[in-house]
Protein backbone atom coordinates (compact mmCIF):
# COMPACT_ATOMS: atom_id res chain seq x y z
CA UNK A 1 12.91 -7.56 11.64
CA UNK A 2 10.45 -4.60 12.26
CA UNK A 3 7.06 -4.89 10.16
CA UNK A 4 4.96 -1.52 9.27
CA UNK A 5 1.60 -1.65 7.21
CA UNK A 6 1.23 2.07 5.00
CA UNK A 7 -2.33 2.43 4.75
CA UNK A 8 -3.73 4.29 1.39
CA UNK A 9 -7.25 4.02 -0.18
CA UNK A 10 -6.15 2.64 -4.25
CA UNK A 11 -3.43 2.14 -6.41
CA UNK A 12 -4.71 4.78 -9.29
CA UNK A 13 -1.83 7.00 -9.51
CA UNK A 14 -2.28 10.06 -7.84
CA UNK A 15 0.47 11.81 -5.23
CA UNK A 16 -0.73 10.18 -2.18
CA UNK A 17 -0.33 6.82 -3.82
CA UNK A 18 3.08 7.28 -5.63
CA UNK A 19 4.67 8.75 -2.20
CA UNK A 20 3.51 5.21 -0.42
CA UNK A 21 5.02 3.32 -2.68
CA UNK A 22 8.46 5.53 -2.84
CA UNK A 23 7.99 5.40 1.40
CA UNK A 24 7.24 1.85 1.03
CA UNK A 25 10.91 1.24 -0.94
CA UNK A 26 12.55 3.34 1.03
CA UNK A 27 11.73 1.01 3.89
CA UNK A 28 12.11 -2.07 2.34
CA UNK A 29 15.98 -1.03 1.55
CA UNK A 30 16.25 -0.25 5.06
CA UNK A 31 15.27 -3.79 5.86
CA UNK A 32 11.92 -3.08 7.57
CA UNK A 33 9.15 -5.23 6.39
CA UNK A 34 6.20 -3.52 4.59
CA UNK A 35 2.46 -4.17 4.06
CA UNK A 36 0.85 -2.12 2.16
CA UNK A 37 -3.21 -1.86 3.00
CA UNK A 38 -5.25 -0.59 -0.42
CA UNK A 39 -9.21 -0.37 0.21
CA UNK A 40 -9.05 -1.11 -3.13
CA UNK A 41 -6.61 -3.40 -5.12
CA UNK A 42 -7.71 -1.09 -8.65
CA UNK A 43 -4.99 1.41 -10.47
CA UNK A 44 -2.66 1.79 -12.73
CA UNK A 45 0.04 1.74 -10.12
CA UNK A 46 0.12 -2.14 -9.61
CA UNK A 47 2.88 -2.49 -11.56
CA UNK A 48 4.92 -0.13 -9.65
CA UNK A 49 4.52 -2.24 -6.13
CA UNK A 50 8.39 -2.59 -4.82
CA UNK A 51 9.70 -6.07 -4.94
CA UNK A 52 9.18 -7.47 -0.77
CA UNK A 53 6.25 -5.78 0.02
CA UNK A 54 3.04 -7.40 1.00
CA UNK A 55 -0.73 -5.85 -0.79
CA UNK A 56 -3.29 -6.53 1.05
CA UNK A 57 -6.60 -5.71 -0.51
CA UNK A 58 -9.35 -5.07 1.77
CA UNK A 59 -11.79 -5.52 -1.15
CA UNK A 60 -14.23 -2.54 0.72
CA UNK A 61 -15.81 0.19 -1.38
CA UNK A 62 -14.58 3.51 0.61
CA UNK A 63 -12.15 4.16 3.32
CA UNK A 64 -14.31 4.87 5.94
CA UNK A 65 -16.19 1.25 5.82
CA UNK A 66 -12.72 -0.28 4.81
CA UNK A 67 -11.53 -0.86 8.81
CA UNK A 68 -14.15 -1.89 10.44
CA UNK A 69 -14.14 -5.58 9.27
């Protein structure tokens, strides 16, 4: 089964964030696993993560410093 990881900086509910998680279902129904990669697990949009896919929080404080670790 194909895996992709959508990258976005938070889960506070701005465009960028609700279009991840609408990509993010869209993928899952197509049977591709999903990761999704916050910089920071915070936001009102928590609740709204599709059932299958995988948060990872990368607990940094901006997106730049977030991929270096």
């Amino acid at each position: 089964m194909p895996r992709i990881a959508v990258f976005f900086s938070s889960l506070r509910g701005g465009g960028i964030e609700r279009g991840m998680l609408n990509l993010a279902a869209g993928l899952l129904r197509q049977g591709v696993e999903v990761d999704l990669v916050v910089v920071q697990k915070a936001g009102e949009l928590q609740t709204q993560i599709p059932a299958g896919a995988r948060l990872i929080d990368l607990g940094a404080r901006r997106s730049l410093t977030a991929l270096a670790p």
